[in-house]
C-alpha atoms as a PDB file:
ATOM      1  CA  UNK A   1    -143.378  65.374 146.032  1.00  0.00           C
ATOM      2  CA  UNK A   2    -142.645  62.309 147.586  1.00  0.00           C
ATOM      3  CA  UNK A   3    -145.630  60.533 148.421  1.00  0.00           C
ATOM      4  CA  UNK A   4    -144.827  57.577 149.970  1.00  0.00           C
ATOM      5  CA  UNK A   5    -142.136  59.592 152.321  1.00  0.00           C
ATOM      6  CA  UNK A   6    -144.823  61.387 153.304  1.00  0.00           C
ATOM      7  CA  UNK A   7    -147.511  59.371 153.974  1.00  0.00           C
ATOM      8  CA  UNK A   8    -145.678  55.648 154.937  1.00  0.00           C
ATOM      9  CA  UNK A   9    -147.154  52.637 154.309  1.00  0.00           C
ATOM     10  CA  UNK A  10    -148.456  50.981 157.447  1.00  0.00           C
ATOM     11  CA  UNK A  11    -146.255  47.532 158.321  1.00  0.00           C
ATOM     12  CA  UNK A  12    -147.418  44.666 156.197  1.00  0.00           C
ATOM     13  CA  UNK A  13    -149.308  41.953 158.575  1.00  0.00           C
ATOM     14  CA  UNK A  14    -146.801  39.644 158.673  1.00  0.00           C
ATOM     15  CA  UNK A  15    -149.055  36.890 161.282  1.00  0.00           C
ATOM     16  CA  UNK A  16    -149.651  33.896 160.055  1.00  0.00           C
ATOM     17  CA  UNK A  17    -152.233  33.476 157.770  1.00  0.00           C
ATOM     18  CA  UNK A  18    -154.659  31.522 160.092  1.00  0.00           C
ATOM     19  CA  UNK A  19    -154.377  34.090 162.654  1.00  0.00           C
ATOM     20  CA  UNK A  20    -155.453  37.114 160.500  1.00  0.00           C
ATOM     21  CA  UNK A  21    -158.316  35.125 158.998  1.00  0.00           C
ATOM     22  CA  UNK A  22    -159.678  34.346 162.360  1.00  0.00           C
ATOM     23  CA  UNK A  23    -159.497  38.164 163.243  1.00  0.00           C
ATOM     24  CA  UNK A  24    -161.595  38.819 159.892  1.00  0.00           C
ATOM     25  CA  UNK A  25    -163.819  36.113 160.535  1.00  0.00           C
ATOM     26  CA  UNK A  26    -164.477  37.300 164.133  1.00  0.00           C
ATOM     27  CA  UNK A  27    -165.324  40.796 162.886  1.00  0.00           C
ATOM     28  CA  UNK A  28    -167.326  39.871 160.247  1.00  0.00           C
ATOM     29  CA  UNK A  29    -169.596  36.941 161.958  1.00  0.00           C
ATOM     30  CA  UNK A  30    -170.056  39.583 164.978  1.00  0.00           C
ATOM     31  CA  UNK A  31    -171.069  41.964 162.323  1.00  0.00           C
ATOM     32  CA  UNK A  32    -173.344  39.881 159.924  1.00  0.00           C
ATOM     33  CA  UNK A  33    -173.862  36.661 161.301  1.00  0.00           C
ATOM     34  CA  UNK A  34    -172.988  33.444 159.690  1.00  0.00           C
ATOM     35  CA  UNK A  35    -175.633  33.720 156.541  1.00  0.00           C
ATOM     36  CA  UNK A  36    -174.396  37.289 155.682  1.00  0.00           C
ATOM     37  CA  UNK A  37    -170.949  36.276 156.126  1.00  0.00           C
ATOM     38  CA  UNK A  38    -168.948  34.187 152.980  1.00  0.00           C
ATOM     39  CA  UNK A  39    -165.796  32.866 153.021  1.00  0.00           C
ATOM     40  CA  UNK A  40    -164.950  35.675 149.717  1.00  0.00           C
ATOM     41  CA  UNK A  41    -165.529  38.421 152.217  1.00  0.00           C
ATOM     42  CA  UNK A  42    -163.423  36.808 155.195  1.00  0.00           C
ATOM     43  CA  UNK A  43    -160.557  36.250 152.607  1.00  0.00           C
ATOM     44  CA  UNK A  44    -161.095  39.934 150.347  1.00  0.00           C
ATOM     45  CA  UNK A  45    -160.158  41.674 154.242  1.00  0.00           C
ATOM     46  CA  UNK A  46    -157.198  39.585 154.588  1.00  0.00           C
ATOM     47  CA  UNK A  47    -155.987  39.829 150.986  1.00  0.00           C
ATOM     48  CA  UNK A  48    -155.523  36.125 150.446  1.00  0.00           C
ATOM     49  CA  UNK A  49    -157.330  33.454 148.091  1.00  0.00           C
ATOM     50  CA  UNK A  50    -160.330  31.709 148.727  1.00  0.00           C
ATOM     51  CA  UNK A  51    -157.984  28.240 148.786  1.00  0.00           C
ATOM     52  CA  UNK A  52    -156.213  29.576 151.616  1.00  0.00           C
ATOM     53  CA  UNK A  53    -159.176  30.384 153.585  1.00  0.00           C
ATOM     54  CA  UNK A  54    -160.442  26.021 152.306  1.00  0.00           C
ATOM     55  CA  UNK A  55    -156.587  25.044 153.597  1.00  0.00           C
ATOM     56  CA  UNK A  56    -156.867  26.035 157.048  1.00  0.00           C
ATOM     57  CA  UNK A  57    -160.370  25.669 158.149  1.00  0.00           C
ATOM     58  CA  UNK A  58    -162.081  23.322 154.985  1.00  0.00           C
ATOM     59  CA  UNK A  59    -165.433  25.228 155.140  1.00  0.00           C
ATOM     60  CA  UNK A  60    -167.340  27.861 156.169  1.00  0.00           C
ATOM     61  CA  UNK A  61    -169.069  26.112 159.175  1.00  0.00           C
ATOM     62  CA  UNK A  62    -165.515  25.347 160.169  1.00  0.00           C
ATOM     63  CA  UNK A  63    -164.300  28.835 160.117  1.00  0.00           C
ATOM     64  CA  UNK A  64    -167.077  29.617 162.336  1.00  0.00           C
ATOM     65  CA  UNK A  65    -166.668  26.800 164.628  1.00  0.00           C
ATOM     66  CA  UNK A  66    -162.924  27.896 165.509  1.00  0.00           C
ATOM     67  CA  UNK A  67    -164.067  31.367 165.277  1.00  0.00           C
ATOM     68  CA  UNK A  68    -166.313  30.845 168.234  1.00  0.00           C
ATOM     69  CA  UNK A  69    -163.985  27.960 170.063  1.00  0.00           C
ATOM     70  CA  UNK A  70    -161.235  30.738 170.218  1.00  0.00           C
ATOM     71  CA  UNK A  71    -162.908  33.002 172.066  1.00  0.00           C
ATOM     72  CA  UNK A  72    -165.035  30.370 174.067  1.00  0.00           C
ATOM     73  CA  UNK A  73    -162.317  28.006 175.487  1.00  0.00           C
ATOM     74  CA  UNK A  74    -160.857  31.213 177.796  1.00  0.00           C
ATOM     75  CA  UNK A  75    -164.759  31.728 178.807  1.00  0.00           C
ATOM     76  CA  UNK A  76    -164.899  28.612 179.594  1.00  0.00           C
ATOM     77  CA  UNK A  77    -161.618  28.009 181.702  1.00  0.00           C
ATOM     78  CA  UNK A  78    -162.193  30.970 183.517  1.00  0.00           C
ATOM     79  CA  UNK A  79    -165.239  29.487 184.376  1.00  0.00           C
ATOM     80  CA  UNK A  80    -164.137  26.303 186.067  1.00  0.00           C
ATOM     81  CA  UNK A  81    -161.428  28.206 187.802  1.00  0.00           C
ATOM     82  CA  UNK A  82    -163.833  30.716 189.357  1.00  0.00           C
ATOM     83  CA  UNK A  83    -166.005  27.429 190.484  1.00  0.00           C
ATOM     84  CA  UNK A  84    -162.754  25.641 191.704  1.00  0.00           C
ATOM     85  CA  UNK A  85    -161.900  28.712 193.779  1.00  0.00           C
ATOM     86  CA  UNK A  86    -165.399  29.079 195.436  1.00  0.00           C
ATOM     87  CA  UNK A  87    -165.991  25.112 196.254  1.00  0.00           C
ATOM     88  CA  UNK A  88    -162.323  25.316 197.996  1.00  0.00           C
ATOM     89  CA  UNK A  89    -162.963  28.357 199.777  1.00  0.00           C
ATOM     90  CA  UNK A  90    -166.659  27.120 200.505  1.00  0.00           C
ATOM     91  CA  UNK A  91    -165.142  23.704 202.081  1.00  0.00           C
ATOM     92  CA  UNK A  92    -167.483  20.909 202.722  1.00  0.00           C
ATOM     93  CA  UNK A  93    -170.636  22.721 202.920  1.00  0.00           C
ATOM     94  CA  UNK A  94    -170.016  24.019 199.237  1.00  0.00           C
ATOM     95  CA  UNK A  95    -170.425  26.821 197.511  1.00  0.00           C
ATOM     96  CA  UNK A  96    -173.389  29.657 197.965  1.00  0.00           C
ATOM     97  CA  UNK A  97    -175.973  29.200 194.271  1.00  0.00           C
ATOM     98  CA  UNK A  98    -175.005  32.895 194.053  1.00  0.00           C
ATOM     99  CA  UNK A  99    -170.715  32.368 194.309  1.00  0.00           C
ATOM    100  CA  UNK A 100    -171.638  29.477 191.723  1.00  0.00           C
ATOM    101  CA  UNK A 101    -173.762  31.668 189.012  1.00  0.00           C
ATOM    102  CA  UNK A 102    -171.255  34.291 189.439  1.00  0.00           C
ATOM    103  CA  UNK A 103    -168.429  31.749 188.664  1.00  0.00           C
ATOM    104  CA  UNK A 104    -170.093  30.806 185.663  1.00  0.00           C
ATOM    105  CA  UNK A 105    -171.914  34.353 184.204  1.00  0.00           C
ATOM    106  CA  UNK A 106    -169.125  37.136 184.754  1.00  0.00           C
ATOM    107  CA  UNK A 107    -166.416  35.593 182.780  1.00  0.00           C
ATOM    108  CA  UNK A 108    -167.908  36.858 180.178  1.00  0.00           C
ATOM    109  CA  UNK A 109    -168.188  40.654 181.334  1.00  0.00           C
ATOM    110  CA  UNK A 110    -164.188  40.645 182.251  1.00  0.00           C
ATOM    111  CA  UNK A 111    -161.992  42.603 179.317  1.00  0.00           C
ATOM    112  CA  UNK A 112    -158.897  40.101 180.477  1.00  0.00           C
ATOM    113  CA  UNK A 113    -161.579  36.661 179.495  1.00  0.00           C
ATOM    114  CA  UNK A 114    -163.136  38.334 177.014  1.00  0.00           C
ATOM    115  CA  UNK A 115    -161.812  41.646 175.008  1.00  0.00           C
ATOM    116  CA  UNK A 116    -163.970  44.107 174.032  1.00  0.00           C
ATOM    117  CA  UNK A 117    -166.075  44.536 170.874  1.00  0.00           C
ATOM    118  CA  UNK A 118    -166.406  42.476 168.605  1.00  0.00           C
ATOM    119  CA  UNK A 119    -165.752  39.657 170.772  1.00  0.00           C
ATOM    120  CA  UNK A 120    -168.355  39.638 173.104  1.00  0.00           C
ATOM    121  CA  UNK A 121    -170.685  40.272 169.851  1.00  0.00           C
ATOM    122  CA  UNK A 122    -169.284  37.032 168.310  1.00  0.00           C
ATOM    123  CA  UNK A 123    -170.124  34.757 171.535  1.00  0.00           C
ATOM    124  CA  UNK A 124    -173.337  36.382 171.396  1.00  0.00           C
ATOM    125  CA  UNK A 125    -174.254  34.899 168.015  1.00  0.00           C
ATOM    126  CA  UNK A 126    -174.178  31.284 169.566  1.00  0.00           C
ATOM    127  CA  UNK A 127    -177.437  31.929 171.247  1.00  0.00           C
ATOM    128  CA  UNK A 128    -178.856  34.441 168.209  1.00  0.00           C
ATOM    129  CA  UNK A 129    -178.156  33.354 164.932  1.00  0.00           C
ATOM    130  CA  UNK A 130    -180.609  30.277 163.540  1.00  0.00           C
ATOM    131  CA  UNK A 131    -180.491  26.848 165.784  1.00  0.00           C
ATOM    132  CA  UNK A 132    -180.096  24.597 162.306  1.00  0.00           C
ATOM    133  CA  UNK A 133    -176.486  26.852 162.287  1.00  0.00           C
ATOM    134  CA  UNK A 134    -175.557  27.238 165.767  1.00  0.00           C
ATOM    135  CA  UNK A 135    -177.056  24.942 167.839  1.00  0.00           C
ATOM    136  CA  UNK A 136    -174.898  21.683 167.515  1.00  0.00           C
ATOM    137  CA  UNK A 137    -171.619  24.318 167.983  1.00  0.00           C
ATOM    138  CA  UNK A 138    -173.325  25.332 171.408  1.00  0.00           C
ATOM    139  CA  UNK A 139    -173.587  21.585 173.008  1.00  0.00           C
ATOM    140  CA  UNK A 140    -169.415  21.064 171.584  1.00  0.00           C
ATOM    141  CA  UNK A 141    -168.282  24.274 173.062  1.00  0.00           C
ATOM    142  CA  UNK A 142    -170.246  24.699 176.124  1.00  0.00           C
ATOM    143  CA  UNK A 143    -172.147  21.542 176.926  1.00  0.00           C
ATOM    144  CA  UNK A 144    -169.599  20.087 179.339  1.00  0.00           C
ATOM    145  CA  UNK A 145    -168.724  23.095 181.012  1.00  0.00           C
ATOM    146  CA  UNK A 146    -172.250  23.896 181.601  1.00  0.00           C
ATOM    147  CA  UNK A 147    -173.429  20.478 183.000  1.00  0.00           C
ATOM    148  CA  UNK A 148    -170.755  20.837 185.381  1.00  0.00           C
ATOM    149  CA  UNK A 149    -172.021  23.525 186.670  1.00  0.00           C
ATOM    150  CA  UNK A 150    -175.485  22.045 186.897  1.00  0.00           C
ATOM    151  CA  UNK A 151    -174.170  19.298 189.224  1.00  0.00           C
ATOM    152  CA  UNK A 152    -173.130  22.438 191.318  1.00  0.00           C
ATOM    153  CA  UNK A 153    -176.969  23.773 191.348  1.00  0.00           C
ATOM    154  CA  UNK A 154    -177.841  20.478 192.413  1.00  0.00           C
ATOM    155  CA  UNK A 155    -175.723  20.263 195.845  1.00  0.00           C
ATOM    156  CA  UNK A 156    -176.886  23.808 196.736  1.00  0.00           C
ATOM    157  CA  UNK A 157    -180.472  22.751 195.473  1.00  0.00           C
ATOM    158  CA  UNK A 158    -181.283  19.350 196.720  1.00  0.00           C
ATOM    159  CA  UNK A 159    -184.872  17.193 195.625  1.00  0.00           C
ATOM    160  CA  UNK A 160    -184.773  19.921 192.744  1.00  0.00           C
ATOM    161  CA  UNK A 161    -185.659  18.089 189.613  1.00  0.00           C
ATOM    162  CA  UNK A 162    -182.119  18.130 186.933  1.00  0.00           C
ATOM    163  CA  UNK A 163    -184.190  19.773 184.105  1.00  0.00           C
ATOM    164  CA  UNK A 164    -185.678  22.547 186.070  1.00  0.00           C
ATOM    165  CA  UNK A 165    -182.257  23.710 187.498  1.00  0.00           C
ATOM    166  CA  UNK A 166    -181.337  23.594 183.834  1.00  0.00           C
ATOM    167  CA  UNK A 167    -183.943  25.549 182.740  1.00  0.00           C
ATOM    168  CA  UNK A 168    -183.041  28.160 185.479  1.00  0.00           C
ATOM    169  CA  UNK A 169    -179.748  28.087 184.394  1.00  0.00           C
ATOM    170  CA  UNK A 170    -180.983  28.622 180.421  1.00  0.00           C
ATOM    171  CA  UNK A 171    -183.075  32.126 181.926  1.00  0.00           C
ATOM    172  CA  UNK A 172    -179.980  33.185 183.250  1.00  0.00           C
ATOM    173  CA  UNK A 173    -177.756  32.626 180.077  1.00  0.00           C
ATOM    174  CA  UNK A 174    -180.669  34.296 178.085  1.00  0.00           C
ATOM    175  CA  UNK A 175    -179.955  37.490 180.316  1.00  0.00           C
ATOM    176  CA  UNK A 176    -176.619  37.297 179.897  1.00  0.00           C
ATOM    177  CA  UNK A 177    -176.309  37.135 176.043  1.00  0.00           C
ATOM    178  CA  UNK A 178    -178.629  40.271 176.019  1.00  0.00           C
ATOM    179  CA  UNK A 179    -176.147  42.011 178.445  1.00  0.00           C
ATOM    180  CA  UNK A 180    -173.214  41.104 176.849  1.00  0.00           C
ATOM    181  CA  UNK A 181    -174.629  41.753 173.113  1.00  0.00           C
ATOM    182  CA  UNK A 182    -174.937  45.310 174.259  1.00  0.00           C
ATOM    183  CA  UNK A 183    -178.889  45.262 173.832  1.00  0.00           C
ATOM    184  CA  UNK A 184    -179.584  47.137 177.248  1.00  0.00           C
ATOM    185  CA  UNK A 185    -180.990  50.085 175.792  1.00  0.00           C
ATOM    186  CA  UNK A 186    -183.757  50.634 178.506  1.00  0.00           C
ATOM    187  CA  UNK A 187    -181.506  52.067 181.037  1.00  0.00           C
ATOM    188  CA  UNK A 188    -180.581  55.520 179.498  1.00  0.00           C
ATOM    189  CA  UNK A 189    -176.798  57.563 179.723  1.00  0.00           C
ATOM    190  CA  UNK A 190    -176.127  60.487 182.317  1.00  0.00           C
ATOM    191  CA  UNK A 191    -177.013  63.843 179.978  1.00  0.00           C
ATOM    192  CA  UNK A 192    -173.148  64.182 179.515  1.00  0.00           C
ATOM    193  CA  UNK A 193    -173.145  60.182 178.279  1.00  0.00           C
ATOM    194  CA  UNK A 194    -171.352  58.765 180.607  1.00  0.00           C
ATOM    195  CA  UNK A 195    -173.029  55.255 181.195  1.00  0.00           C
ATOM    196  CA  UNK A 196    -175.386  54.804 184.341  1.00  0.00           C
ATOM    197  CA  UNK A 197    -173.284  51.551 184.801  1.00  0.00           C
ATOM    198  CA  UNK A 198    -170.010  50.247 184.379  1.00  0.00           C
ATOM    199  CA  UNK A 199    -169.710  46.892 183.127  1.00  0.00           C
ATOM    200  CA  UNK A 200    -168.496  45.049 186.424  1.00  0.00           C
ATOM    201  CA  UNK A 201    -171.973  47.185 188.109  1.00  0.00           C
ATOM    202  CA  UNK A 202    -173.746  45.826 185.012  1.00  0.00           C
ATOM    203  CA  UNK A 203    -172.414  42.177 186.208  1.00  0.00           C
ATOM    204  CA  UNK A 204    -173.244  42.715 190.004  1.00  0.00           C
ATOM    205  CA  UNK A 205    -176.907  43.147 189.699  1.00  0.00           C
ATOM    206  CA  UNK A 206    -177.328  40.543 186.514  1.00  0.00           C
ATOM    207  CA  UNK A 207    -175.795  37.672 189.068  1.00  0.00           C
ATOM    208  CA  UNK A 208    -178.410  38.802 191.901  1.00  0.00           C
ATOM    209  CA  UNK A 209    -180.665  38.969 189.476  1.00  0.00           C
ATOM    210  CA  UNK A 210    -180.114  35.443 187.963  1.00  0.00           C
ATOM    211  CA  UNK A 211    -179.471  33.900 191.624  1.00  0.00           C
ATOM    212  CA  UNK A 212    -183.090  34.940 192.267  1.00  0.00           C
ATOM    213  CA  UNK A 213    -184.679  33.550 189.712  1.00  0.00           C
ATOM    214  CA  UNK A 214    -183.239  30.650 189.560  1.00  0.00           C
ATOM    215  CA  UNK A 215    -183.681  29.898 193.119  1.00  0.00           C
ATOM    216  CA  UNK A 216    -187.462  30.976 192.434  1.00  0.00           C
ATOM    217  CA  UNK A 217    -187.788  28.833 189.607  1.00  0.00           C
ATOM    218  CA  UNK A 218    -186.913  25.797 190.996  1.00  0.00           C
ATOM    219  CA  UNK A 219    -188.849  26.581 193.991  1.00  0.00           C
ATOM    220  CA  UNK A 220    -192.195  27.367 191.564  1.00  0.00           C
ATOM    221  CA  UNK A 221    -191.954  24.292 190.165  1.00  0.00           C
ATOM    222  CA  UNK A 222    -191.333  22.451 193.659  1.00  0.00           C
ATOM    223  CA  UNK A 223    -194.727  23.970 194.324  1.00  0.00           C
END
């Protein structure tokens, strides 16, 4: 019997190099973090050497860095278009705080910003895997974007003090990377399965509840 005539081969993966490790490194940081992930392991699923791996990206902390940028920099344009929409609609009196945290939290609940798992995983592990690893990679990819929207809180906020509106903002992002690492295991299934919640629900009531407390916050420590 012929074998191979009756079970074909699959296609050989014929993207570039780069490409496919990125794909294995995405799976396998989502998976094991950085510390459980090595370079061996990203290049054994691709079926190249180790040098190739050291051509493209030089090290490990590389590999992770455009790992994470790849699926950060659509995040993060979607972002400032969301914003750019709501201050034009808004006009001169600006934006609502709750059209602004919206604008900067549901990007990452939207399949078309950010595909489903592992992806959202993999942003996930820029707020959960060890500071000394991830921290510096969270002020490159998301610093600027996230100070603009600061200046945002501020206008709809005024005589609240920089930091605090930060630190609003930081409760909010802590809600979201729970969310979004699929870690909401309080609110239980129908009996058939079928999830209480769809994902854009799931997005709906995180941005009230984010707008809340950050307009509480800020008003707590006004007080």
């Amino acid at each position: 019997m012929d074998l191979d005539r009756a079970s074909p081969r699959p296609p050989a993966d014929r993207r570039p190099t780069r490409e496919r490790l990125l794909d294995a490194a995405e799976e396998l940081f989502a998976e094991r973090g950085f510390a459980g992930t090595s370079i061996r392991a990203v290049t054994q699923t691709v079926g190249v050497s180790v040098s190739a791996a050291n051509y493209h990206f030089g090290s490990k902390e590389d590999l992770l860095h455009a790992t994470l940028r790849r699926r950060a920099e659509p995040v993060n344009q979607s972002r400032i278009a969301q914003l750019e929409r709501a201050e034009a609609e808004a006009g001169p009196a600006g934006p609502e705080l709750e059209a602004i945290v919206d604008a900067y939290l549901r990007p990452a609940f939207s399949y078309e910003v950010v595909p489903p798992e592992p992806r959202r995983q993999l942003l996930a592990r820029l707020f959960s895997d060890p500071p000394e690893i991830v921290a510096a990679l969270r002020r490159d990819l998301l610093g600027e974007v996230t100070q603009r929207f600061v200046d945002a809180l501020e206008r709809v906020l005024p005589g609240r003090p920089r930091a605090e509106i930060a630190l609003g903002l930081e409760f909010a992002v802590g809600v979201m990377v729970h969310l979004v690492g699929q870690q909401h295991s309080l609110v239980p299934d129908a009996s058939d399965g079928t999830p209480f919640f769809s994902s854009a629900e799931i997005a709906d009531r995180m941005i009230a509840f984010a707008a809340s407390g950050l307009r509480a916050s800020v008003a707590h420590a006004a007080d």
